[in-house]
C-alpha atoms as a PDB file:
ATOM      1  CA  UNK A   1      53.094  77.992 137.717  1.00  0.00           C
ATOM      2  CA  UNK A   2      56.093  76.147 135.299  1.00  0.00           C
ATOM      3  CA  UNK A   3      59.509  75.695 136.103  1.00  0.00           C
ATOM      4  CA  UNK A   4      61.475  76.541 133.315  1.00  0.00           C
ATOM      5  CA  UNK A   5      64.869  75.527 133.844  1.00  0.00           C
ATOM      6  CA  UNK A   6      67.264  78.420 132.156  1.00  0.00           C
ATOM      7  CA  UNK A   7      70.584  76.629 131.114  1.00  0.00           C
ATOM      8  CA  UNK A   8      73.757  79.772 130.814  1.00  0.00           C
ATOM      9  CA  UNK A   9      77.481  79.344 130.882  1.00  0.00           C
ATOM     10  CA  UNK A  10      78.447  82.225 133.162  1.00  0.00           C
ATOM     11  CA  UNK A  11      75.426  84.307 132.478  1.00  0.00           C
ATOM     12  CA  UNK A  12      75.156  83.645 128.916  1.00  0.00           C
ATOM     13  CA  UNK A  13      71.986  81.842 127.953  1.00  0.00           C
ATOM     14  CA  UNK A  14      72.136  78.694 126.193  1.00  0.00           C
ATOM     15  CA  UNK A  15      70.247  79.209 122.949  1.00  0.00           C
ATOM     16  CA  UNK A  16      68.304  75.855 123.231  1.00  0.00           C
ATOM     17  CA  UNK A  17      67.142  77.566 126.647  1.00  0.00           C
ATOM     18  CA  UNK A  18      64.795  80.323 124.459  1.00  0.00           C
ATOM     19  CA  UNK A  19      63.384  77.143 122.452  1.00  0.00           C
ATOM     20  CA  UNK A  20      62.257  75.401 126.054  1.00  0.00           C
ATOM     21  CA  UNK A  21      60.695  79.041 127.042  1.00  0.00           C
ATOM     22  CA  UNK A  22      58.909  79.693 123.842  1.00  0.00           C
ATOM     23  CA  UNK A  23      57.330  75.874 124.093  1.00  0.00           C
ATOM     24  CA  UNK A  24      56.517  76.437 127.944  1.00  0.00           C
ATOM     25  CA  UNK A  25      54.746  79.757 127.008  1.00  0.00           C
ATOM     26  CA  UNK A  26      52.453  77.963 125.133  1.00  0.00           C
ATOM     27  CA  UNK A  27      51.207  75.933 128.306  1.00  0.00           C
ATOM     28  CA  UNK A  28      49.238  78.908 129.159  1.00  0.00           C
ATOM     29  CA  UNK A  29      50.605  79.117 132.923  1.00  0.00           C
ATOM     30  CA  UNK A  30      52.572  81.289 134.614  1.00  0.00           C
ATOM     31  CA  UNK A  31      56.440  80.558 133.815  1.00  0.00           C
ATOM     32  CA  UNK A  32      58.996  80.670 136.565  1.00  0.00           C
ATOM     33  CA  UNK A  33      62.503  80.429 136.244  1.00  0.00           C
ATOM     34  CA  UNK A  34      65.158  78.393 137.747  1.00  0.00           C
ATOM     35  CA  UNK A  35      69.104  79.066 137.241  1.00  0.00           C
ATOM     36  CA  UNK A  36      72.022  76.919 138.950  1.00  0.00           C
ATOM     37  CA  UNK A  37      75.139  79.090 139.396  1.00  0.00           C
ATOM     38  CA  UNK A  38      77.357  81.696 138.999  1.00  0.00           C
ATOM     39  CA  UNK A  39      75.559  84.554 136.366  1.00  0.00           C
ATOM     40  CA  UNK A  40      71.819  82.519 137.391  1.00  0.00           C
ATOM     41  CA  UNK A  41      70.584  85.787 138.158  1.00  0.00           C
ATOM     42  CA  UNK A  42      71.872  87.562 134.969  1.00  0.00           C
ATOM     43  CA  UNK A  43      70.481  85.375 132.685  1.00  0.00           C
ATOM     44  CA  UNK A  44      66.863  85.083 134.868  1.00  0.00           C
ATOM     45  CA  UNK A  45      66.905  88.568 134.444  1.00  0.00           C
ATOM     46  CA  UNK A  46      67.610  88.640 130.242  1.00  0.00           C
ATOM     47  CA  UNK A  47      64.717  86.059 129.870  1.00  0.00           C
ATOM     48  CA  UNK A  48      62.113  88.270 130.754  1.00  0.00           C
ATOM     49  CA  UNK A  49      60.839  88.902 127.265  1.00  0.00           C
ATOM     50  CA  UNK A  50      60.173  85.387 126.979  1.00  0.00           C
ATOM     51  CA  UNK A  51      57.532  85.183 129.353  1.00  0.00           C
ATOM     52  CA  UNK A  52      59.018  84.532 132.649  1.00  0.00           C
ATOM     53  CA  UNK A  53      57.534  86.671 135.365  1.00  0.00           C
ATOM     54  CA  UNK A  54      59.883  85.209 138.630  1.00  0.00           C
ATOM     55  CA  UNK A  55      62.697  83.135 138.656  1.00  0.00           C
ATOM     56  CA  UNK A  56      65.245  81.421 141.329  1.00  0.00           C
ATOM     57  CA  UNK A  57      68.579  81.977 141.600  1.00  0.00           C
ATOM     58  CA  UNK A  58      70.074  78.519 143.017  1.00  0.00           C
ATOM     59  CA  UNK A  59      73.552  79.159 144.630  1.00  0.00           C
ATOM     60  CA  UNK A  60      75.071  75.644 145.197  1.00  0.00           C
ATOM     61  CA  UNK A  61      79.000  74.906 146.060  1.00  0.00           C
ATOM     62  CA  UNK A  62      80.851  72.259 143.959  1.00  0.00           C
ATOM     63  CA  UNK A  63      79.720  73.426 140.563  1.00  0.00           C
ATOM     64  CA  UNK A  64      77.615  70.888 138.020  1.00  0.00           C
ATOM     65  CA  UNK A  65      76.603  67.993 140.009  1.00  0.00           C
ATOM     66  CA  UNK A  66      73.577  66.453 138.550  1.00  0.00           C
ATOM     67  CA  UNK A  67      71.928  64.499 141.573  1.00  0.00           C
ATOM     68  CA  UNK A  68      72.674  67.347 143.843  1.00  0.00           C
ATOM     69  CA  UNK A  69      71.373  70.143 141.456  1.00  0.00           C
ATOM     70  CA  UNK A  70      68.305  67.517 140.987  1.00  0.00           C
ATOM     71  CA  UNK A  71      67.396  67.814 145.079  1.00  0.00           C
ATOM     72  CA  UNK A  72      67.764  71.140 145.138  1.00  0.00           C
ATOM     73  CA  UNK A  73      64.864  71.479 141.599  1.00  0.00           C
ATOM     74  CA  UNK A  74      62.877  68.850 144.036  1.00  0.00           C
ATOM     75  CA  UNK A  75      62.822  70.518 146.742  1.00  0.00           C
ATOM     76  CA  UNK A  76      61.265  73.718 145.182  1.00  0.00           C
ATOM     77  CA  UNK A  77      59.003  71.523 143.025  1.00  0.00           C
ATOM     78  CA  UNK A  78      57.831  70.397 145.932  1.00  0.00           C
ATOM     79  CA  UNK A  79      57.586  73.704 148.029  1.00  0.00           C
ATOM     80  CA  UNK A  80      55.858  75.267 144.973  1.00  0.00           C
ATOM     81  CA  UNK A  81      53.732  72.217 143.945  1.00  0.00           C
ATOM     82  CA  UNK A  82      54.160  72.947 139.965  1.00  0.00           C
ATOM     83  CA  UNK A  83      52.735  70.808 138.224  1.00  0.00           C
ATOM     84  CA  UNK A  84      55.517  70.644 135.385  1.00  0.00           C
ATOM     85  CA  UNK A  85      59.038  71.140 135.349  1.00  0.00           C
ATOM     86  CA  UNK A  86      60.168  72.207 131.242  1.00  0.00           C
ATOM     87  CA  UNK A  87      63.766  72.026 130.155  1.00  0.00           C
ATOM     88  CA  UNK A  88      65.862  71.738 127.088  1.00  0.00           C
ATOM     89  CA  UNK A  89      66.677  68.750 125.573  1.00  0.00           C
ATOM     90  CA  UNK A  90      70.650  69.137 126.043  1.00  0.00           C
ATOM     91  CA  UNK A  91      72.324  66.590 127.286  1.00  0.00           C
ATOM     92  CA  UNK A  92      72.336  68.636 131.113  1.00  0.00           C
ATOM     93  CA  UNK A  93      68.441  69.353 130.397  1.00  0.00           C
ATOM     94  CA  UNK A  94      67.665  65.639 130.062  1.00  0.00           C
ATOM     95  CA  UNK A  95      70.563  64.173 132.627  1.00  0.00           C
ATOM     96  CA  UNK A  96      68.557  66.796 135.339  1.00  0.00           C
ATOM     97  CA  UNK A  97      65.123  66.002 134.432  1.00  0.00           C
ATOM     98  CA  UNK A  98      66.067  62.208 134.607  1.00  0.00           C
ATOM     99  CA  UNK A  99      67.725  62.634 138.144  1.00  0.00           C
ATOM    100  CA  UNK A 100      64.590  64.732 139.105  1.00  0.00           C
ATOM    101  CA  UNK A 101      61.870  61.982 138.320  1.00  0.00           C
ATOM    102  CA  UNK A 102      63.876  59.637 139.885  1.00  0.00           C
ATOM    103  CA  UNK A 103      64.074  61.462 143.438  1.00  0.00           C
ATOM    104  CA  UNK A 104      59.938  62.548 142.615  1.00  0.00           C
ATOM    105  CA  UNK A 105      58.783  59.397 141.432  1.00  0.00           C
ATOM    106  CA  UNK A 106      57.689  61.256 138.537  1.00  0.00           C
ATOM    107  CA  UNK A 107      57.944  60.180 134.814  1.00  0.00           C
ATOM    108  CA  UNK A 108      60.033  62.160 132.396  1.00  0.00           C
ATOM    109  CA  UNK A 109      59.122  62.776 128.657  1.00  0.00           C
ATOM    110  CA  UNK A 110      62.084  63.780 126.366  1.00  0.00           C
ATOM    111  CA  UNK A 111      62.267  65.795 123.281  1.00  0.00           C
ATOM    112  CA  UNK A 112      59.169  66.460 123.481  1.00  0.00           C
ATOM    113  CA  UNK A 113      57.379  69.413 120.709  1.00  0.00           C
ATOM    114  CA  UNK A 114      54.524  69.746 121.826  1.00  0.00           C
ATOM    115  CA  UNK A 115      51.966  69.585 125.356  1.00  0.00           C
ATOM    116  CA  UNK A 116      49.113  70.087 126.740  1.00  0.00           C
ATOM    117  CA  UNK A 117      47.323  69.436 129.879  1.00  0.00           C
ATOM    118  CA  UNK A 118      44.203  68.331 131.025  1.00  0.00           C
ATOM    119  CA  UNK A 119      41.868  66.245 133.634  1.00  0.00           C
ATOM    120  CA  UNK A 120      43.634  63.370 132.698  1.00  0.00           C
ATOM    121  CA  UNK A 121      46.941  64.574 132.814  1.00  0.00           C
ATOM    122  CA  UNK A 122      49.303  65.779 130.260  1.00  0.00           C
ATOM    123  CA  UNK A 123      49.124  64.660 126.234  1.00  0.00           C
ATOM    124  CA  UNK A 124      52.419  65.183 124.841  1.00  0.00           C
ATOM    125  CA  UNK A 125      54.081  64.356 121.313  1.00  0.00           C
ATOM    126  CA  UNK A 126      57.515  63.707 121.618  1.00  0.00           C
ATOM    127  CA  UNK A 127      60.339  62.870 118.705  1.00  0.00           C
ATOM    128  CA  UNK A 128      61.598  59.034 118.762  1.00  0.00           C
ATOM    129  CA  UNK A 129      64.226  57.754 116.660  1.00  0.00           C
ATOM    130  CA  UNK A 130      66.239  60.625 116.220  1.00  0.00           C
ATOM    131  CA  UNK A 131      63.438  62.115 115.176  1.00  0.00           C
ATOM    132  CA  UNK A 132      61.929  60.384 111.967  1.00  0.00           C
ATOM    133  CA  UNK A 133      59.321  59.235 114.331  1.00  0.00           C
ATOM    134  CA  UNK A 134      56.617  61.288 116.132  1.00  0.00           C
ATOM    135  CA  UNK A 135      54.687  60.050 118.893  1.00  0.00           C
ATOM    136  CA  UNK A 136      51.411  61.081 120.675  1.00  0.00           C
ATOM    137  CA  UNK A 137      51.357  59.804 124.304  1.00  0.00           C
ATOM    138  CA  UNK A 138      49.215  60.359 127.645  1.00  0.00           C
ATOM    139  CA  UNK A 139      51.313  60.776 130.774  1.00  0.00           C
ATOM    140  CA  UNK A 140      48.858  60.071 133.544  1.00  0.00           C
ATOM    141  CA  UNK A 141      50.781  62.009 136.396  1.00  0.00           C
ATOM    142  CA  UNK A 142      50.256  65.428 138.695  1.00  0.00           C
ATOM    143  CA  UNK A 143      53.804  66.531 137.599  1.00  0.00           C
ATOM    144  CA  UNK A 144      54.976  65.909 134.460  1.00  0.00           C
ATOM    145  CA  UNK A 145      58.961  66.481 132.708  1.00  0.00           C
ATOM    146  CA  UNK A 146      59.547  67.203 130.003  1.00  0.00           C
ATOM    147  CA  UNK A 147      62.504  68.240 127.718  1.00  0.00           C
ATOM    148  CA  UNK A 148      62.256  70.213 124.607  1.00  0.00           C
ATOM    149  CA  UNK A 149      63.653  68.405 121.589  1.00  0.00           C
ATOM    150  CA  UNK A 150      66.309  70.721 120.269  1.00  0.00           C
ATOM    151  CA  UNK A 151      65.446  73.287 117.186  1.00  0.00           C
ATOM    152  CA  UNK A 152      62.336  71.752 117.214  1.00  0.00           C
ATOM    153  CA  UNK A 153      60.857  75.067 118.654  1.00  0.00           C
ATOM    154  CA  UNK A 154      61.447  78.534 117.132  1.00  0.00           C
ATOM    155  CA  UNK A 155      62.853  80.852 119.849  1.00  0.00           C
ATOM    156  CA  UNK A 156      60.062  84.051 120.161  1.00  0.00           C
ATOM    157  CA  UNK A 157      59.803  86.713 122.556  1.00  0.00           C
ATOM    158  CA  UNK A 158      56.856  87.484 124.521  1.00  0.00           C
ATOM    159  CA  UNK A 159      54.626  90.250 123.037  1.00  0.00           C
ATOM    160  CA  UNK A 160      55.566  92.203 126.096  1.00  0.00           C
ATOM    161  CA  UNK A 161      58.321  92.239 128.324  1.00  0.00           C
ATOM    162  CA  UNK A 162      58.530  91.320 132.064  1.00  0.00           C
ATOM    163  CA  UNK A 163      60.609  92.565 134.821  1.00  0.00           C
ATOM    164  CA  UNK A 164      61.942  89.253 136.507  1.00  0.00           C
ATOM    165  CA  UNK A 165      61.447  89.373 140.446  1.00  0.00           C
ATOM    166  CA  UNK A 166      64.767  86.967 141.274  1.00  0.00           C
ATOM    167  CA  UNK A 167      64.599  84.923 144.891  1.00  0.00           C
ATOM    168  CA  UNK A 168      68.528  84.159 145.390  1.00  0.00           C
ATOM    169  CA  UNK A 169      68.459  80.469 147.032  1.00  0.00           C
ATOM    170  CA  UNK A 170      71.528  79.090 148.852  1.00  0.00           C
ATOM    171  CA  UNK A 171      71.290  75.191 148.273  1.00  0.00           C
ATOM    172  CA  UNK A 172      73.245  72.838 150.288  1.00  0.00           C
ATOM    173  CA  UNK A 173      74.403  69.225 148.770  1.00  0.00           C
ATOM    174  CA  UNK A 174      74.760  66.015 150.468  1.00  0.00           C
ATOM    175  CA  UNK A 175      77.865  64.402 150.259  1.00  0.00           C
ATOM    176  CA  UNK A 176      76.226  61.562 148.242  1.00  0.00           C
ATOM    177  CA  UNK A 177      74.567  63.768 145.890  1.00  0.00           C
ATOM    178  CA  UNK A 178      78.041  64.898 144.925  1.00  0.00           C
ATOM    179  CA  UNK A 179      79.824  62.063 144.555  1.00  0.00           C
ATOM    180  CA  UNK A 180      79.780  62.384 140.730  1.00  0.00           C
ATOM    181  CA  UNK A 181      80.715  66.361 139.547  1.00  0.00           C
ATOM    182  CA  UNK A 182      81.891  68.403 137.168  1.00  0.00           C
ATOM    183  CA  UNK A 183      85.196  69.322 138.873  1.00  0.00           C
ATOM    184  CA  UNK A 184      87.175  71.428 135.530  1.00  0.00           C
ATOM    185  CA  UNK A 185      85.889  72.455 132.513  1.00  0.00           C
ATOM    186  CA  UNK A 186      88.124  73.016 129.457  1.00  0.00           C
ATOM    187  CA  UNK A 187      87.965  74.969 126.811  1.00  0.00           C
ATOM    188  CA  UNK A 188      87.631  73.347 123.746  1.00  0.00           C
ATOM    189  CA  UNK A 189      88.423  76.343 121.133  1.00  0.00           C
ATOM    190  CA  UNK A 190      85.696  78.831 119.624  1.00  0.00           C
ATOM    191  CA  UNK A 191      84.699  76.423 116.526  1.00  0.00           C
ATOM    192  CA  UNK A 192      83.404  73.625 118.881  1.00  0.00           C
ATOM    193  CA  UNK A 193      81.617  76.206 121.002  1.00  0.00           C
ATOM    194  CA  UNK A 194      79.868  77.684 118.137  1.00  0.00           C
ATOM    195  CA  UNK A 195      78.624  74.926 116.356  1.00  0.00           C
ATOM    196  CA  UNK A 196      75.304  74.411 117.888  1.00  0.00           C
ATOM    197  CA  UNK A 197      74.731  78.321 117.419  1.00  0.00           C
ATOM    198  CA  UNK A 198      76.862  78.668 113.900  1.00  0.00           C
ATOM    199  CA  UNK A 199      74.421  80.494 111.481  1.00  0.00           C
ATOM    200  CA  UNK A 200      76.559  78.775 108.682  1.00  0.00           C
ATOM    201  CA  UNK A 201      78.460  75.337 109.097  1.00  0.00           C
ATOM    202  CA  UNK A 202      80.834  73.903 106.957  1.00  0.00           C
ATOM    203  CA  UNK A 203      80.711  69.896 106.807  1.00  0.00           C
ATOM    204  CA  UNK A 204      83.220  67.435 106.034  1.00  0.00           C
ATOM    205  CA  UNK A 205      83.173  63.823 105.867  1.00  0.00           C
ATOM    206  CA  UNK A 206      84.929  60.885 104.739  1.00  0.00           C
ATOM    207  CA  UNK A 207      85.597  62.312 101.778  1.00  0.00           C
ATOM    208  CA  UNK A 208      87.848  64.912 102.697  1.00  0.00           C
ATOM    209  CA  UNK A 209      90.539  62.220 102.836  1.00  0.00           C
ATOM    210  CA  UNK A 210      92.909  63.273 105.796  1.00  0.00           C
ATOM    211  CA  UNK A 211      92.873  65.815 108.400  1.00  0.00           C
ATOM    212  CA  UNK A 212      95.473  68.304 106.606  1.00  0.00           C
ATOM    213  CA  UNK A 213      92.620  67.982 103.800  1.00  0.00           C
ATOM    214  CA  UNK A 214      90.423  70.351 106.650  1.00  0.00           C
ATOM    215  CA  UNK A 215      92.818  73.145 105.306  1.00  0.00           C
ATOM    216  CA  UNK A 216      90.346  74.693 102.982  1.00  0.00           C
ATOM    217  CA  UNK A 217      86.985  73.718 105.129  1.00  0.00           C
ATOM    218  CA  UNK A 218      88.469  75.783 108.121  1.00  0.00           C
ATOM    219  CA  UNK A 219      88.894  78.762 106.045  1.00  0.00           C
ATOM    220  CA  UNK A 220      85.509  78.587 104.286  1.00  0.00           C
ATOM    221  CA  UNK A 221      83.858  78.476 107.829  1.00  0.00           C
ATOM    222  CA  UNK A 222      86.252  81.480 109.371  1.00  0.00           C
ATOM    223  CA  UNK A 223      85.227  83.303 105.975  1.00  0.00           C
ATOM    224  CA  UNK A 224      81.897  82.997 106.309  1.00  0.00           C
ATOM    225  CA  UNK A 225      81.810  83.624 110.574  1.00  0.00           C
ATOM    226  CA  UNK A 226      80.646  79.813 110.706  1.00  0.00           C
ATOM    227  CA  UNK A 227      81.949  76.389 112.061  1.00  0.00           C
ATOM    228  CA  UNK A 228      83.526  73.440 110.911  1.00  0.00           C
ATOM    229  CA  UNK A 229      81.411  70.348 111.703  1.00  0.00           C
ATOM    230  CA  UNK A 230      82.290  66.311 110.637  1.00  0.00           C
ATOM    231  CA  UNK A 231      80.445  63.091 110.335  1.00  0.00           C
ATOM    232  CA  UNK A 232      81.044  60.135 112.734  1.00  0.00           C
ATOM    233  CA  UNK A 233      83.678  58.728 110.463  1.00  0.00           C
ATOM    234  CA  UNK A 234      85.984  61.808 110.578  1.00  0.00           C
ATOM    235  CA  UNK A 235      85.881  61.478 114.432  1.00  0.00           C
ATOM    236  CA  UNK A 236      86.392  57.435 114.098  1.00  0.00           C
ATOM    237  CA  UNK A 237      88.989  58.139 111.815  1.00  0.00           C
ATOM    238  CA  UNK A 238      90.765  60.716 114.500  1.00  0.00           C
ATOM    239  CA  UNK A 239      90.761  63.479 111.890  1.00  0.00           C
ATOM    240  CA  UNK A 240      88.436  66.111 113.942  1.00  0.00           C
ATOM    241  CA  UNK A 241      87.626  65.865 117.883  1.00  0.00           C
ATOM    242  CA  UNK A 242      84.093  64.324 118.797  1.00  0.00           C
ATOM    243  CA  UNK A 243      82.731  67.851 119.747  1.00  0.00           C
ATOM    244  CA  UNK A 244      82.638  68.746 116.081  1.00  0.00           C
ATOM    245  CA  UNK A 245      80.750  65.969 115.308  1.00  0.00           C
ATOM    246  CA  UNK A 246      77.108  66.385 113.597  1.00  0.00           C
ATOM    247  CA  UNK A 247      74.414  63.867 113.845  1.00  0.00           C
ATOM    248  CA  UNK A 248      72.802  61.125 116.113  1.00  0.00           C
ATOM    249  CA  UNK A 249      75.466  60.516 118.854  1.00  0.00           C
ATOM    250  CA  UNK A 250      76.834  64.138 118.056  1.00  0.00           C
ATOM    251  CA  UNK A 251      75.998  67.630 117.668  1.00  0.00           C
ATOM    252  CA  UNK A 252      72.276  68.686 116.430  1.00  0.00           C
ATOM    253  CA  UNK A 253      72.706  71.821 114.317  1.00  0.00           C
ATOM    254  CA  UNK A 254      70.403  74.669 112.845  1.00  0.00           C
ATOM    255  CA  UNK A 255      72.108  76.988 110.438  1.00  0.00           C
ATOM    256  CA  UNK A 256      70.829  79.080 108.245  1.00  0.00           C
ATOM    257  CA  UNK A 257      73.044  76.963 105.943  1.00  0.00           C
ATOM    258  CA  UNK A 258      74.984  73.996 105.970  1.00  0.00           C
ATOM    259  CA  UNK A 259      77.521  73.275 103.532  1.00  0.00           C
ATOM    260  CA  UNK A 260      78.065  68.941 103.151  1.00  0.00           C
ATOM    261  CA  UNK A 261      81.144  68.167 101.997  1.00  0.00           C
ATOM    262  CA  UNK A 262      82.094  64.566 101.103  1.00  0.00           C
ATOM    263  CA  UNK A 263      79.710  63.579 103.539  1.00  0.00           C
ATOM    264  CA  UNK A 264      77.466  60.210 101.953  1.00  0.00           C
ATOM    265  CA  UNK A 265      74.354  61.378 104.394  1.00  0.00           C
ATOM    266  CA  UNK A 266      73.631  58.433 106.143  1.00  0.00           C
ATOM    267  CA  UNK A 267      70.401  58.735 108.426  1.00  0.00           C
ATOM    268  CA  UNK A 268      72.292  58.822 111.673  1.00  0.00           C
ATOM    269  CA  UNK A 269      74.061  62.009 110.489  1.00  0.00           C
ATOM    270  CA  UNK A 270      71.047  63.359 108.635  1.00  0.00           C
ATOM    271  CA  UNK A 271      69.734  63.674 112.179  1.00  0.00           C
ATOM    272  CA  UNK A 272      72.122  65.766 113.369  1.00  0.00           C
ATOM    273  CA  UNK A 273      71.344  68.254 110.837  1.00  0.00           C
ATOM    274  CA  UNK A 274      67.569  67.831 109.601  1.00  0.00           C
ATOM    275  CA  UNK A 275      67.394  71.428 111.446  1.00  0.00           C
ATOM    276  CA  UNK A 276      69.520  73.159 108.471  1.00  0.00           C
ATOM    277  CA  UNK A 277      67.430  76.051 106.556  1.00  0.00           C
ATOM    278  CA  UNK A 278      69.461  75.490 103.369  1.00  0.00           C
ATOM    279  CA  UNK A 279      71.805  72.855 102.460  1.00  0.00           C
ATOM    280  CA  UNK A 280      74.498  72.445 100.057  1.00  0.00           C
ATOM    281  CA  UNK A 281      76.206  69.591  99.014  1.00  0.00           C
ATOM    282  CA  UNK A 282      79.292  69.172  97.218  1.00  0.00           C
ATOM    283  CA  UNK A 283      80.338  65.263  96.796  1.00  0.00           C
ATOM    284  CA  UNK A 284      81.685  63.823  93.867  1.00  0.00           C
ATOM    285  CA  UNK A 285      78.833  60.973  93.550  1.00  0.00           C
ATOM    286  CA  UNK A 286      76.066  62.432  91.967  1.00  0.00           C
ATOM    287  CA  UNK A 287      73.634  59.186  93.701  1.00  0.00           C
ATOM    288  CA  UNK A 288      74.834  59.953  97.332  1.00  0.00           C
ATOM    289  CA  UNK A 289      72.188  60.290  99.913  1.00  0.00           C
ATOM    290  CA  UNK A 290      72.873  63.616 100.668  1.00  0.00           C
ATOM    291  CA  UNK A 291      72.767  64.858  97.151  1.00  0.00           C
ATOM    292  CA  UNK A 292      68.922  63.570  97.455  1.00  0.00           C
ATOM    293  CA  UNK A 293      68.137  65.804 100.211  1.00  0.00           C
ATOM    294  CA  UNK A 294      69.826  69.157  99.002  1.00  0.00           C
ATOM    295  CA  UNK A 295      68.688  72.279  97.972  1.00  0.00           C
ATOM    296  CA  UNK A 296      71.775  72.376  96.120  1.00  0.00           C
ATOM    297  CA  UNK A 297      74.440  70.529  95.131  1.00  0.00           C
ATOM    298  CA  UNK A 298      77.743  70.905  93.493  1.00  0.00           C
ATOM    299  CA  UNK A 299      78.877  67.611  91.635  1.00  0.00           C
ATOM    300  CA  UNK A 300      82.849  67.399  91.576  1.00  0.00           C
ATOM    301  CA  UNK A 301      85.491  67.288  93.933  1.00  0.00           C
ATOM    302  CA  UNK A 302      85.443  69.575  97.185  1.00  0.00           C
ATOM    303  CA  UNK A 303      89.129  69.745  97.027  1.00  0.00           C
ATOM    304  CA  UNK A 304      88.186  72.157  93.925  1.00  0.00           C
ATOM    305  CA  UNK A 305      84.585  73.523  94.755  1.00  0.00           C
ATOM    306  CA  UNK A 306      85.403  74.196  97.859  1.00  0.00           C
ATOM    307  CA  UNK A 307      88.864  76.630  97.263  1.00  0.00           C
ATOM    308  CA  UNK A 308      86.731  78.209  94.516  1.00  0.00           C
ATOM    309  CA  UNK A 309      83.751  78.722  96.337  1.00  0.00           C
ATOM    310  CA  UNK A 310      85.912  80.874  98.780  1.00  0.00           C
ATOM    311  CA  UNK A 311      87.738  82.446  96.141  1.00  0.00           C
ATOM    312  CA  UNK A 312      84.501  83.518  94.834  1.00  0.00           C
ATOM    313  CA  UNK A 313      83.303  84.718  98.461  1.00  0.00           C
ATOM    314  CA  UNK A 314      86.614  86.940  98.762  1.00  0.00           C
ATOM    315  CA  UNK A 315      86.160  88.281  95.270  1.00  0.00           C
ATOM    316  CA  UNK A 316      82.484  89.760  95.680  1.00  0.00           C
ATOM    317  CA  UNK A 317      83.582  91.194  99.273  1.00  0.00           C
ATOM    318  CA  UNK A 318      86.183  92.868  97.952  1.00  0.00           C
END
């Protein structure tokens, strides 16, 4: 049996959360599954066509509190003597799985895209340096965790749906495991939220020139039902908050199609959204980076493409 650690907001699944359980179906072990929270058992229970047969609903008081959450994963690792723990590679997946080895002893793997066990222990290829790099490795442990490096996995469903038998576990924390918490959350507006999940994301970069100059990027994105994201420079620059950001120390995206604009494509953002089914660039500098790496570009200025592009869209809708 895996632990599959199912990641929700409320009941709603995180959509990296289908990547980890697609990967961890192709372990060939049962898959059991593990939610923290309020709505753990509602999303346990929507998860069953992806393979998982049981899960455990893990009621703790004080909300997200990483070392606390991580005793309570040890404690049923250790009552249920899995010999892996899977999870996302989000920035909760990893902080968990990194809390967990540490109170196990046990070494953690991140973004990892493939596994595979065996008398040795577990060969795993993981991503390394934001992913331009893979890397074939032998963990020589009993347990092994690892994270799934994000939209590296296509989300499927099982070929055959399970009902979900749910245990509901009451978890108590000690008062050093919660001396760091999440204590609010706030809302940082539907665009941000979105991005990761955004079937269509509108880019902008240095090249947009100013904040106001996000006018027309905003309303290509609401047009098209998709998100706004910026490069590192728009957020150094103050133009956009950080959780818009795409790339490296950002956001990872896959759309169905990402729309660059004024954005040079240096590697650290190129990371961010290497995911992208289509892209489309529109930069005035025909030798930009990004221009390289596009399925299409559009060579002028995006204070002209893009208001036309939009025009166009509202035209042929009608």
């Amino acid at each position: 049996m895996i632990l599959v650690l199912v990641e929700h907001e409320a009941g709603a699944i995180a959509a990296a959360s289908l990547e980890a359980l697609t990967f961890a179906r192709g372990l060939a072990a049962p898959l059991h599954g593990v939610a923290f929270g309020e709505g753990g058992a509602e999303a346990l229970t929507a998860v069953g066509d992806y393979g998982i047969t049981d899960g455990t609903h893990v009621s703790i008081d004080g909300g997200y509190a990483p070392a606390a959450w991580a005793q309570a994963l040890a404690d049923l690792v250790t009552s249920s003597s899995a010999p892996a723990v899977i999870a996302c590679g989000t920035d909760r997946g990893n902080e968990l799985l990194a809390h967990l080895g540490a109170k196990l002893a046990a070494p953690f793997v991140a973004n990892c895209v493939a596994a595979e066990s065996d008398a040795e222990g577990w060969s795993v290829t993981r991503q390394r340096w934001g992913g331009s790099l893979l890397e074939d490795a032998l963990v020589r442990s009993p347990l092994a965790l690892l994270s799934v490096a994000l939209h590296a996995v296509v989300p499927e469903q099982a070929a055959q749906q399970q009902a979900v038998s749910i245990e509901e576990v009451a978890a108590t924390a000690s008062p050093e495991d919660l001396r760091v918490r999440a204590t609010r959350v706030h809302a940082q507006g539907d665009a941000a939220r979105s991005l990761a999940d955004a079937h269509v994301v509108v880019g902008g970069g240095r090249g947009v020139g100013s904040a106001e100059g996000f006018a027309s990027l905003d309303a290509l994105a609401a047009l098209l039902e998709g998100a706004v994201g910026v490069s590192r420079a728009v957020t150094s620059a103050g133009w956009r908050p950080h959780a818009e950001q795409v790339g490296q120390t950002g956001e990872r995206i896959a759309p169905d199609l990402y729309i660059a604009c004024g954005i040079s494509g240096a590697s650290q953002h190129m990371v961010g959204c290497r995911g992208a089914k289509r892209l489309l660039v529109i930069n005035n500098d025909p030798d930009a980076p990004m221009v390289a790496k596009a399925d299409y570009a559009v060579i002028g200025d995006l204070h002209q493409v893009v208001p036309a592009v939009t025009a166009e869209v509202q035209r042929r809708r009608g």
